[in-house]
C-alpha atoms as a PDB file:
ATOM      1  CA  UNK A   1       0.000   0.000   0.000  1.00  0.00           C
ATOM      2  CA  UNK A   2       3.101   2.009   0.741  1.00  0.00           C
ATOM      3  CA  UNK A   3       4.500   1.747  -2.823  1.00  0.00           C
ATOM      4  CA  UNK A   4       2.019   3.793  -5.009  1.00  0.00           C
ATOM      5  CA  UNK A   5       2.705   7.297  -3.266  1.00  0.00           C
ATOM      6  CA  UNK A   6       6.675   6.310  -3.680  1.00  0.00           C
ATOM      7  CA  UNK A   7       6.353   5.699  -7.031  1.00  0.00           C
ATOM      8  CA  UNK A   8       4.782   9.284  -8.003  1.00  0.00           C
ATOM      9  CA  UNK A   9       7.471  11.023  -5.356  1.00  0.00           C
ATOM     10  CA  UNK A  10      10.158   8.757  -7.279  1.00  0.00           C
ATOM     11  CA  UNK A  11       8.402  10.161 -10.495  1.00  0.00           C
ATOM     12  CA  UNK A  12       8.726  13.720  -9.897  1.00  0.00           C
ATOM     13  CA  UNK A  13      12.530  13.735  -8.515  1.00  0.00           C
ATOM     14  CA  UNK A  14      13.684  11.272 -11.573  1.00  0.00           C
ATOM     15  CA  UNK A  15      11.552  14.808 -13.523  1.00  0.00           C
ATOM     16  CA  UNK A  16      13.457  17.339 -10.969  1.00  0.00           C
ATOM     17  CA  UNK A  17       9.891  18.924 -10.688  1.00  0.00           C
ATOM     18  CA  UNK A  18       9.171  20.273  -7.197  1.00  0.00           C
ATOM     19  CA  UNK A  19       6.144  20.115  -5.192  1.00  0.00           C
ATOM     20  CA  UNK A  20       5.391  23.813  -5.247  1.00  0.00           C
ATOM     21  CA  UNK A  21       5.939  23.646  -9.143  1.00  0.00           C
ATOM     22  CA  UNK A  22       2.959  21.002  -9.163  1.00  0.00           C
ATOM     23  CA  UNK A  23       0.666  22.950  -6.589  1.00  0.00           C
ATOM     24  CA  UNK A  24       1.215  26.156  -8.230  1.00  0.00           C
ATOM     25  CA  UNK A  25       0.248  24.784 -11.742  1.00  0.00           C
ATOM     26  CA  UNK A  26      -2.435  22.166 -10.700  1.00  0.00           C
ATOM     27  CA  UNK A  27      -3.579  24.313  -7.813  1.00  0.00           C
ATOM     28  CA  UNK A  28      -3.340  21.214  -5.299  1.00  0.00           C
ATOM     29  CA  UNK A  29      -1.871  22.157  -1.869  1.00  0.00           C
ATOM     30  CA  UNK A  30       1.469  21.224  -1.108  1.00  0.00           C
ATOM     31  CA  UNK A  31       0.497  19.781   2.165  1.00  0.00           C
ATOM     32  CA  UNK A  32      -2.394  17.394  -0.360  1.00  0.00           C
ATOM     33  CA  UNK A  33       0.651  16.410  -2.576  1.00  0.00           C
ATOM     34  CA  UNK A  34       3.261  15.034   0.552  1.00  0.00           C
ATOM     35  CA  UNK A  35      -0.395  13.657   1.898  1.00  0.00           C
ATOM     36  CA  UNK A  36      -0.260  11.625  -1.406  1.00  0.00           C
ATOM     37  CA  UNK A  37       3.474  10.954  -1.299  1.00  0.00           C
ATOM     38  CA  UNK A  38       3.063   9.631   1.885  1.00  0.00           C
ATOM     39  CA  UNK A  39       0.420   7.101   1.259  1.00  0.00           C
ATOM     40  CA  UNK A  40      -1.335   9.625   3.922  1.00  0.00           C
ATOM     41  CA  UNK A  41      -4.773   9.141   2.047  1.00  0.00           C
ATOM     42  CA  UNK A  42      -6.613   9.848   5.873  1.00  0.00           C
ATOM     43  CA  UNK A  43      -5.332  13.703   5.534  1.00  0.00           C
ATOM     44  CA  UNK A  44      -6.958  13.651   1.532  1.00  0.00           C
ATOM     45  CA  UNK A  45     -10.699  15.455   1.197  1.00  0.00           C
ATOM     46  CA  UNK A  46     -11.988  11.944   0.002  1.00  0.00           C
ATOM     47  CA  UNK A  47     -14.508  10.585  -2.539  1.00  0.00           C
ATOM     48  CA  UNK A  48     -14.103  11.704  -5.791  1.00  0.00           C
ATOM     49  CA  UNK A  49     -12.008  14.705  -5.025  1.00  0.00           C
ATOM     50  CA  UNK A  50      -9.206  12.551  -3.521  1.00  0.00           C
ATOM     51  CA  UNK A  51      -9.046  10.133  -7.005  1.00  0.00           C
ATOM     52  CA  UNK A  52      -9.164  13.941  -8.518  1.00  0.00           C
ATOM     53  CA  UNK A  53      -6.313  15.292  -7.342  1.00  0.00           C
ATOM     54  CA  UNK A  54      -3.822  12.209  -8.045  1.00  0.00           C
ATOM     55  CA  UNK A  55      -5.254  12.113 -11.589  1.00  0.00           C
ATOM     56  CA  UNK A  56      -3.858  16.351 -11.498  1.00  0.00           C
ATOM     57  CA  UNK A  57      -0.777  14.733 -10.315  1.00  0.00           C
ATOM     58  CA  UNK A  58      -0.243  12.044 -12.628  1.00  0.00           C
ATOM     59  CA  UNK A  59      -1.014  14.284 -15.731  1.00  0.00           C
ATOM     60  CA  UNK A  60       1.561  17.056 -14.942  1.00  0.00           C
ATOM     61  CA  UNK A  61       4.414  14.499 -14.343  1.00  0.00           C
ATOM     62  CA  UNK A  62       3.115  13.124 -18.259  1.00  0.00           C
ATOM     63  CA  UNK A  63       2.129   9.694 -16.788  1.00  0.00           C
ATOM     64  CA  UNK A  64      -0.869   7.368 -17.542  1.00  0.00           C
ATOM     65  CA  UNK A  65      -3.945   9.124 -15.404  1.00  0.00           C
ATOM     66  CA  UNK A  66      -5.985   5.463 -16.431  1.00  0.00           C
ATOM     67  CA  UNK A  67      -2.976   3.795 -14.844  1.00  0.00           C
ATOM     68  CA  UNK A  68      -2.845   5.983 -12.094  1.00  0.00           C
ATOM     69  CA  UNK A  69      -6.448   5.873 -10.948  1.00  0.00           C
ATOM     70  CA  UNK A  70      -6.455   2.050 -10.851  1.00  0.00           C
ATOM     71  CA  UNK A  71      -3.100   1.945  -8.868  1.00  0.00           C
ATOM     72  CA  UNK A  72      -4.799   4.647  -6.571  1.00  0.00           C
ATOM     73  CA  UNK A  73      -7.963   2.434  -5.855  1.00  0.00           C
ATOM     74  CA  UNK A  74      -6.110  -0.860  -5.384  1.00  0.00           C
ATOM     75  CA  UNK A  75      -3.866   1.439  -3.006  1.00  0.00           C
ATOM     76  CA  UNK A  76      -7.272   2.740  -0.434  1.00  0.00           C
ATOM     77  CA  UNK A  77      -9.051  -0.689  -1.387  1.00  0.00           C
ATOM     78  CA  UNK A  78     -11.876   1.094  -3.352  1.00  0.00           C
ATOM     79  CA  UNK A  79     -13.023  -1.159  -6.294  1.00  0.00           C
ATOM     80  CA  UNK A  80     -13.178   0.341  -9.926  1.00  0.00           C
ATOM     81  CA  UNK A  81     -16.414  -0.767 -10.186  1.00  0.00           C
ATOM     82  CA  UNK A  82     -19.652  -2.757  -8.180  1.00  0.00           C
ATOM     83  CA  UNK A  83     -21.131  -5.723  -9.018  1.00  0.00           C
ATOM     84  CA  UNK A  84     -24.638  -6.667 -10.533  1.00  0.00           C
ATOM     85  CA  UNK A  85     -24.573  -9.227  -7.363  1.00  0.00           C
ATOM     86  CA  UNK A  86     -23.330  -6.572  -4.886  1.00  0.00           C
ATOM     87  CA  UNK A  87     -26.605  -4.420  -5.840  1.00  0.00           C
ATOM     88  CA  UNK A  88     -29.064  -7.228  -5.540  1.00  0.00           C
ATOM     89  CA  UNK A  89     -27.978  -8.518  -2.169  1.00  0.00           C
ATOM     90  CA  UNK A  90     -28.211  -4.596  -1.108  1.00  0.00           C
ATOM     91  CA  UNK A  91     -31.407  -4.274  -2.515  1.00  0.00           C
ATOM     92  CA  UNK A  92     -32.608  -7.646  -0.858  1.00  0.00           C
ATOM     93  CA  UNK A  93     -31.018  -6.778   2.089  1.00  0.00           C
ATOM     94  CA  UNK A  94     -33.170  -3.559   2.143  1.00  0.00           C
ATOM     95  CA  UNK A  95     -36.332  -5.329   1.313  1.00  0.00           C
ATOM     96  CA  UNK A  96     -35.818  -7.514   4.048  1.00  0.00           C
ATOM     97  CA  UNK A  97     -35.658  -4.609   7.183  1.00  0.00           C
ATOM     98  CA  UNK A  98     -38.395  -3.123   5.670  1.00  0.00           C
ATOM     99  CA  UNK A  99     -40.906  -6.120   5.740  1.00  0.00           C
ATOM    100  CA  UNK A 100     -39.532  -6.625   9.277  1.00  0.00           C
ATOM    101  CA  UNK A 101     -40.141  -2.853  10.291  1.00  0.00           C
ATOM    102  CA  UNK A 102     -36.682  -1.700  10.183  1.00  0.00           C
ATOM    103  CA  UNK A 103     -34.891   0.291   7.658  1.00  0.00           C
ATOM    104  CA  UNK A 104     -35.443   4.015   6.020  1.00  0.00           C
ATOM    105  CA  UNK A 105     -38.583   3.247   6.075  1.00  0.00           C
ATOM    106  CA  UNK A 106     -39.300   2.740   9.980  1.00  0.00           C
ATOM    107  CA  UNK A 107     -37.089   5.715  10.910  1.00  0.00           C
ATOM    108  CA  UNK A 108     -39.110   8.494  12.912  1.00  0.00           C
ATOM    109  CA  UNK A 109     -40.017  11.732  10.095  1.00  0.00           C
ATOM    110  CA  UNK A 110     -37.669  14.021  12.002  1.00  0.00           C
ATOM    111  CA  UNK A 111     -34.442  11.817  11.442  1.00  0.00           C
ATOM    112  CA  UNK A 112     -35.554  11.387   7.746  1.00  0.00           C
ATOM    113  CA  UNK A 113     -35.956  15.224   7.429  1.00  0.00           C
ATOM    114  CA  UNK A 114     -32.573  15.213   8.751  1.00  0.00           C
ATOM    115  CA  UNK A 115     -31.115  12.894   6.454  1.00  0.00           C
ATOM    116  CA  UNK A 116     -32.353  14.913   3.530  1.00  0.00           C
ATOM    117  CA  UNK A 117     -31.123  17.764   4.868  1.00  0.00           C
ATOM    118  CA  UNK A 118     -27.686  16.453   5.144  1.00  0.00           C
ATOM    119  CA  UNK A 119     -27.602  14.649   1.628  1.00  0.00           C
ATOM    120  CA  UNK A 120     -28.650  18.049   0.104  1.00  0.00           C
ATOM    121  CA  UNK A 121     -26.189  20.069   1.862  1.00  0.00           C
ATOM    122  CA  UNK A 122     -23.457  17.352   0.935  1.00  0.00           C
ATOM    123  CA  UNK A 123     -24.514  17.834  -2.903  1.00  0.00           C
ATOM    124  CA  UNK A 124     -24.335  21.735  -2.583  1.00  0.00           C
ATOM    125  CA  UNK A 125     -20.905  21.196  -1.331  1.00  0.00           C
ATOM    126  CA  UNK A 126     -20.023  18.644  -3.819  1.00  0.00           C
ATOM    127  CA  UNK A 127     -20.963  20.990  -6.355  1.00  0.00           C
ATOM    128  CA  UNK A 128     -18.893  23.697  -5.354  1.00  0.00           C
ATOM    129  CA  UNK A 129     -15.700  22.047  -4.662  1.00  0.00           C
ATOM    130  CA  UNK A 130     -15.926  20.662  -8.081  1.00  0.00           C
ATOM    131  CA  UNK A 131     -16.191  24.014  -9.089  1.00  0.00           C
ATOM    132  CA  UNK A 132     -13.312  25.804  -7.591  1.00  0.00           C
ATOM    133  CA  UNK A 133     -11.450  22.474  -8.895  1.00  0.00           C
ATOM    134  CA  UNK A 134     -11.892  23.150 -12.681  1.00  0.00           C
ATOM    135  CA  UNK A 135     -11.928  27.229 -12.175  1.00  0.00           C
ATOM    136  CA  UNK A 136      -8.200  26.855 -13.676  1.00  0.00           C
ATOM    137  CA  UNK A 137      -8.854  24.536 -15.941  1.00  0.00           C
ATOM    138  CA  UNK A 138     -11.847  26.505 -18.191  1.00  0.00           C
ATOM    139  CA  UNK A 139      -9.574  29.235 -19.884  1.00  0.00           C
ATOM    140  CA  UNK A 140      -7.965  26.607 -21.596  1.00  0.00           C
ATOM    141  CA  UNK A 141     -11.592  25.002 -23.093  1.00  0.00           C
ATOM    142  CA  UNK A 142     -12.589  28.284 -24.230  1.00  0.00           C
ATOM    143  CA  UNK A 143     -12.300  30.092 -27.640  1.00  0.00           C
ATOM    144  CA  UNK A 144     -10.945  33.363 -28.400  1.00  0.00           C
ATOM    145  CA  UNK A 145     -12.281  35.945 -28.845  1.00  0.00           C
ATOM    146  CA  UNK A 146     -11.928  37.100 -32.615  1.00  0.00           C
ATOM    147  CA  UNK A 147     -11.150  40.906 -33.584  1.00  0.00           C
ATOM    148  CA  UNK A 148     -13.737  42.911 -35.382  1.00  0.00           C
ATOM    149  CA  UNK A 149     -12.322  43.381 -38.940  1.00  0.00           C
ATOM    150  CA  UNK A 150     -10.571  46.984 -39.568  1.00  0.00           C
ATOM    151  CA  UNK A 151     -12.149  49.857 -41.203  1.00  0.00           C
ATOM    152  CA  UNK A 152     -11.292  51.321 -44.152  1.00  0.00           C
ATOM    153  CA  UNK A 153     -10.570  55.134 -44.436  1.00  0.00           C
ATOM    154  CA  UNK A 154     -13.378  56.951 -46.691  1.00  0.00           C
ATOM    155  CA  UNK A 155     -12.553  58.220 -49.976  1.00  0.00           C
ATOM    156  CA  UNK A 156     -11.019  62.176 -49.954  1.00  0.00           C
ATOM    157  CA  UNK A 157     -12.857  64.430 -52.018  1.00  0.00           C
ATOM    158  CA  UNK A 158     -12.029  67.260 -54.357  1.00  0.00           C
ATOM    159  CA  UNK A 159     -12.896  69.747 -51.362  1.00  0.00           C
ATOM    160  CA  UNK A 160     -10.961  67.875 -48.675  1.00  0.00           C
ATOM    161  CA  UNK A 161      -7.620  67.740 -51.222  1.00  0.00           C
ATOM    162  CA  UNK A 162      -7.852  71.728 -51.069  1.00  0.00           C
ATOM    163  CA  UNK A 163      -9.184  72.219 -54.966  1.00  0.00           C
ATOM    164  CA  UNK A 164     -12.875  73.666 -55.216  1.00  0.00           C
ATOM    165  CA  UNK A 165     -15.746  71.916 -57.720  1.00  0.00           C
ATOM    166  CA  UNK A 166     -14.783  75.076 -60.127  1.00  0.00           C
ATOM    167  CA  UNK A 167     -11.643  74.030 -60.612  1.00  0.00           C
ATOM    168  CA  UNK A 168     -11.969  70.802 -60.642  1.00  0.00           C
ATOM    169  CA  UNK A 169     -14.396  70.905 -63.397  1.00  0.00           C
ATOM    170  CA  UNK A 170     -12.370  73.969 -65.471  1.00  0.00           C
ATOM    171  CA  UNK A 171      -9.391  71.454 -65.502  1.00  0.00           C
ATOM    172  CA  UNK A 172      -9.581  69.974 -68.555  1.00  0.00           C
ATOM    173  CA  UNK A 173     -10.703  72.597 -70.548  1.00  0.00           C
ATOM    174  CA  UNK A 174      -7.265  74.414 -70.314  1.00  0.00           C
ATOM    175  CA  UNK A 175      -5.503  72.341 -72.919  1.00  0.00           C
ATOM    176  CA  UNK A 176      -4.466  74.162 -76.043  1.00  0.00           C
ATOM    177  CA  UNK A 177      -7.011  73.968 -79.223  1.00  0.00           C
ATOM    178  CA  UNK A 178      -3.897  73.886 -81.112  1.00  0.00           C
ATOM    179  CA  UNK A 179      -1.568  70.832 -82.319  1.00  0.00           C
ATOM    180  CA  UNK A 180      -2.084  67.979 -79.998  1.00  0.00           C
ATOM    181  CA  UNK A 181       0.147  68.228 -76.391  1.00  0.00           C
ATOM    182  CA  UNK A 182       3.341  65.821 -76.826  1.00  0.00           C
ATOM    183  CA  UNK A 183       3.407  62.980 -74.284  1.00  0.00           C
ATOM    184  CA  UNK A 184       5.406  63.821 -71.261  1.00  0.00           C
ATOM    185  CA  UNK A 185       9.199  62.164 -71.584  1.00  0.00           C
ATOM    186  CA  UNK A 186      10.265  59.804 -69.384  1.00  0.00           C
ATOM    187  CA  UNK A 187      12.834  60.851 -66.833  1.00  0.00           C
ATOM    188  CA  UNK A 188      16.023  59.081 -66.718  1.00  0.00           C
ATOM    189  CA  UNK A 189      15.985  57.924 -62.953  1.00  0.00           C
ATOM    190  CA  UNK A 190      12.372  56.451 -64.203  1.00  0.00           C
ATOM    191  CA  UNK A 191      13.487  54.709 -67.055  1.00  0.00           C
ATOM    192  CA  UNK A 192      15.595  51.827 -65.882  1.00  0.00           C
ATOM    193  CA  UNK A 193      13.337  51.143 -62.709  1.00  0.00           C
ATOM    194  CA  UNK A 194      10.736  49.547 -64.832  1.00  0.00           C
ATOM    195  CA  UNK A 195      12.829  47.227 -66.343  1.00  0.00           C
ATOM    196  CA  UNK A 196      13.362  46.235 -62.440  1.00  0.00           C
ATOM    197  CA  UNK A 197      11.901  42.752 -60.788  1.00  0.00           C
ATOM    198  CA  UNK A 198       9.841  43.228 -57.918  1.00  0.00           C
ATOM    199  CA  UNK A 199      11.674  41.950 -54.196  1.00  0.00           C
ATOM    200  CA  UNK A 200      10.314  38.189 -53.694  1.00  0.00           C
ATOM    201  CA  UNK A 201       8.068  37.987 -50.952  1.00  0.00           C
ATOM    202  CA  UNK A 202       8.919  37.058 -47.602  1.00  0.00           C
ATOM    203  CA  UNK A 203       8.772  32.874 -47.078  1.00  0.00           C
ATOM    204  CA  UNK A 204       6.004  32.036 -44.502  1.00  0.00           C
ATOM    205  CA  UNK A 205       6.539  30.223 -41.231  1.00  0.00           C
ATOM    206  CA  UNK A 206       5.825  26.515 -41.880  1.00  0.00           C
ATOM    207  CA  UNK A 207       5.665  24.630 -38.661  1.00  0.00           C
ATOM    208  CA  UNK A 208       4.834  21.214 -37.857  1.00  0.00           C
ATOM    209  CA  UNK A 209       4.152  19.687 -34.383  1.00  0.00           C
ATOM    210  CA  UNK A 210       5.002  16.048 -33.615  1.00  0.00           C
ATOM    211  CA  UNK A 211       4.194  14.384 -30.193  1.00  0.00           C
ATOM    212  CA  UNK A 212       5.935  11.338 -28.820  1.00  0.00           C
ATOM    213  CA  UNK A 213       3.947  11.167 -25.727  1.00  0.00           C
ATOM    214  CA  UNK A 214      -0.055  12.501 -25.230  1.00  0.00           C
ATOM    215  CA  UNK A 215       0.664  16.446 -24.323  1.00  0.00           C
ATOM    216  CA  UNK A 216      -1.193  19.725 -23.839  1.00  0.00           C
ATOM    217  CA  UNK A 217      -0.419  22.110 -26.743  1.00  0.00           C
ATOM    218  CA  UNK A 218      -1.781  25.585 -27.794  1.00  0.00           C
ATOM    219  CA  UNK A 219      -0.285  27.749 -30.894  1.00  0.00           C
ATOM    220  CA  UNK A 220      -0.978  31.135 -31.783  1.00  0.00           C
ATOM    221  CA  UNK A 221      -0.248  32.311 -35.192  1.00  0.00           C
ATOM    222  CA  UNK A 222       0.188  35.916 -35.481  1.00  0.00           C
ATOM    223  CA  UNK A 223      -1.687  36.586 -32.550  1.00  0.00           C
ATOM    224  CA  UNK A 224      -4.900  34.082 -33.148  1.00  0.00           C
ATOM    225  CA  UNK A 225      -5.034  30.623 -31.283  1.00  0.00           C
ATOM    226  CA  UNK A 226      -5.691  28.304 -34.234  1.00  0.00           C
ATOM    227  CA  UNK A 227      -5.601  25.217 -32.093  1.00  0.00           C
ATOM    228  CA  UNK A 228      -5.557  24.362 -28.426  1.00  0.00           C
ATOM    229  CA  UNK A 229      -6.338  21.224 -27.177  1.00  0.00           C
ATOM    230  CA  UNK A 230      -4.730  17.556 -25.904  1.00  0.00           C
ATOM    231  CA  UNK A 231      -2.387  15.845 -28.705  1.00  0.00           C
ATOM    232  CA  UNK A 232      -2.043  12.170 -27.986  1.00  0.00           C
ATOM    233  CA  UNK A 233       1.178   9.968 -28.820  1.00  0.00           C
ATOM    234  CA  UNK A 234       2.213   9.624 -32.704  1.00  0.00           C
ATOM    235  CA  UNK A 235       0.101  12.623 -33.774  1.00  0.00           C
ATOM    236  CA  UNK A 236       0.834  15.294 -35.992  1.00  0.00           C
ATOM    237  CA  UNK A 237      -0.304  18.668 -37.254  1.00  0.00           C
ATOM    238  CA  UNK A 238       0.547  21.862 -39.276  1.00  0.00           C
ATOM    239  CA  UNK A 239      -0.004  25.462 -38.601  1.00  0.00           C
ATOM    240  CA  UNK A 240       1.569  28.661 -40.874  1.00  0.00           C
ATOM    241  CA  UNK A 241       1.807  32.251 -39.817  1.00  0.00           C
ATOM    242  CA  UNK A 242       3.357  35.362 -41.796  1.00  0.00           C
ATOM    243  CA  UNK A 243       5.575  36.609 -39.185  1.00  0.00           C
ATOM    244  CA  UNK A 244       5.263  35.277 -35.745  1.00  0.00           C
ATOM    245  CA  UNK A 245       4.037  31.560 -34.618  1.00  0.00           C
ATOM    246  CA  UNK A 246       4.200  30.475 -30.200  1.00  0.00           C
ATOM    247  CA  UNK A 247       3.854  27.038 -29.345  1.00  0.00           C
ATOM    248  CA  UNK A 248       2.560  26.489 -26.133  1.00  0.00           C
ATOM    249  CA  UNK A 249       3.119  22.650 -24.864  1.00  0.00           C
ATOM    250  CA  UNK A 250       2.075  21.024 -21.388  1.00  0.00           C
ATOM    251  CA  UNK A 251       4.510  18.600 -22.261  1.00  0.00           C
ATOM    252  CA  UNK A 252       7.677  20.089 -23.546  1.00  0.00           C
ATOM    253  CA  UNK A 253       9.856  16.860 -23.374  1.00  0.00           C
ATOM    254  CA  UNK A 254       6.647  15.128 -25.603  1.00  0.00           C
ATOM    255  CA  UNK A 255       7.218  17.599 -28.679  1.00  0.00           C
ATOM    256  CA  UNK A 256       9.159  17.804 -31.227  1.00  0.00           C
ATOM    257  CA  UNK A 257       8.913  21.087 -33.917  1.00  0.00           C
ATOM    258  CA  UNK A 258       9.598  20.811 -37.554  1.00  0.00           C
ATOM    259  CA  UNK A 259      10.150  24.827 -38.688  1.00  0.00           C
ATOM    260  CA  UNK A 260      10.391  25.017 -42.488  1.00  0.00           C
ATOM    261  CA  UNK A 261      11.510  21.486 -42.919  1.00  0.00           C
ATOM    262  CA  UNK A 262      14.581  22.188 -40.015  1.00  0.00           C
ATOM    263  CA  UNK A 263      14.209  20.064 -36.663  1.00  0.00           C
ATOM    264  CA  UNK A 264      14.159  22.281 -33.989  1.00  0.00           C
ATOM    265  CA  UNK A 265      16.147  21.243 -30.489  1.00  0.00           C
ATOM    266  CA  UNK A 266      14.171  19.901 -27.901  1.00  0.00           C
ATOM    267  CA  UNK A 267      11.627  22.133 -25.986  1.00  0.00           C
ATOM    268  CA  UNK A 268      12.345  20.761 -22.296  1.00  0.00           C
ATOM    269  CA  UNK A 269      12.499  17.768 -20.305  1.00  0.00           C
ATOM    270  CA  UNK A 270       9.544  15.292 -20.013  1.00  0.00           C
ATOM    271  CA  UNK A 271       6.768  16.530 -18.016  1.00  0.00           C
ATOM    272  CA  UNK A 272       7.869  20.201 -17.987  1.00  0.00           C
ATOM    273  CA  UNK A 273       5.841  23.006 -19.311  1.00  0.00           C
ATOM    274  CA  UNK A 274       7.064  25.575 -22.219  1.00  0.00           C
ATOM    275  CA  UNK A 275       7.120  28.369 -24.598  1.00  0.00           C
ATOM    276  CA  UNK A 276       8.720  28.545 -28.060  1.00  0.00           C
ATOM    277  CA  UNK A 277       8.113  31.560 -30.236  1.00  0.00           C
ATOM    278  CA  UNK A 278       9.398  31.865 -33.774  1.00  0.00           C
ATOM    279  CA  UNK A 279       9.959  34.763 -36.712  1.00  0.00           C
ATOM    280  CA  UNK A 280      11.103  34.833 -39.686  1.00  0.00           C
ATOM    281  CA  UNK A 281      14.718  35.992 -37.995  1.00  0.00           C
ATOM    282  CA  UNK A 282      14.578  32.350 -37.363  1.00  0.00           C
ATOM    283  CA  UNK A 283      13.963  30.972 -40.666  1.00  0.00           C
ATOM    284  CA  UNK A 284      18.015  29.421 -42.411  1.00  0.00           C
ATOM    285  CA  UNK A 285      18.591  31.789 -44.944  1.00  0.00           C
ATOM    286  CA  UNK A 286      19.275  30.140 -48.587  1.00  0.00           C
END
């Protein structure tokens, strides 16, 4: 029973990860976490919230949370699941006091007011702590916020420019009734620029995102999220961006970057949460 918290604490310090790392990302005590480490599972809230917080723990250090919750029940001695026979001897159980006069249904109405009472104040409760529990967690399930698109400056007219409708209108009826005008000449320092190529345009950042274990990852191409979610082991995907592209990853050790067909060195270690940004400073020049 002693071996499951030593194998997360033996975890962690193989990850040099410390507890106040965890707590302060996962928002789990410090006194919960050496609870855990200490196979101390009396100091834990219990119920579901207990099984909660090691599956918080497990997930940071980028182990198995399935694993982790089945090592975790076998550890308290709380089965995975009950039985179709467990039920039906309750329920006969049950059936039994009542047809003898005992039971729920022999109590006195004040101690059943009470119970209700108490389950419904439990439930309140439940649904609270569960609350605070994901508060961190919802920034990361929802979607930006997209940027109205930008106006467009309104035409000038002939007033604004400083020339009246008179004018304006008069203009073309200054040319000469004479021979016809000659077409303006060319000036030297105009001549040769049209013969000229245009400057290429600037290559675009082509990145691709690998994953060798399951990992948290978020990018941001110039300045919009176009993905955020969970990447599991062996997939891939693609994202471009003119100038600037972040790549938020849960975990770093777990990803591997491809930027315009050039590897990238590794993010972190295995378990350990970071930040790569790239621009076209980046980019191997031909």
């Amino acid at each position: 029973m002693g071996s499951f918290g030593k194998k997360l604490k033996r975890e962690r310090e193989m990850r040099a990860i410390a507890l106040e790392e965890i707590a302060r990302h996962t928002k789990i005590s410090t006194r919960m976490l050496e609870a855990i480490e200490e196979d101390r599972f009396d100091l834990l809230p219990g119920g579901i919230f207990s099984r909660a917080f090691v599956l918080h723990y497990a997930r940071y250090l980028g182990l198995d949370e399935e694993q982790a919750g089945a090592e975790f029940d076998l550890a308290v001695g709380t089965p995975g699941a009950v039985s179709i026979e467990a039920v039906a001897a309750q329920r006969e159980s049950l059936a039994r006091q009542v047809a003898a006069g005992q039971g729920p249904a022999a109590w006195p109405a004040r101690r059943r007011l009470l119970l209700i009472a108490g389950l419904s104040a439990a439930l309140v409760l439940s649904v609270v702590a569960l609350r605070e529990l994901w508060q961190p967690w919802l920034p990361l399930y929802r979607s930006p916020a997209v940027a109205p698109p930008p106006q467009l400056p309104a035409p000038l007219s002939p007033r604004a420019l400083g020339a009246s409708p008179a004018a304006t209108a008069a203009a073309p009826a200054q040319e000469p009734s004479g021979a016809p005008a000659a077409p303006p000449a060319a000036s030297p320092a105009q001549a040769p620029a049209s013969g000229q190529p245009s400057p290429p345009a600037p290559p675009r950042l082509q990145l691709q995102i690998d994953t060798l274990d399951s990992s948290r990852v978020e990018v941001i191409a110039d300045g919009r999220t176009v993905f955020r979610g969970t990447m599991r082991k062996g997939q891939m995907r693609r994202a471009s961006a003119e100038s600037r592209m972040e790549v938020r990853a849960g975990n770093a050790g777990a990803v591997v970057l491809t930027l315009n067909g050039e590897t990238q060195p590794p993010l972190g270690r295995m378990g350990e949460p970071k930040t790569a940004v790239f621009t076209r400073e980046d980019l191997k020049q031909p």
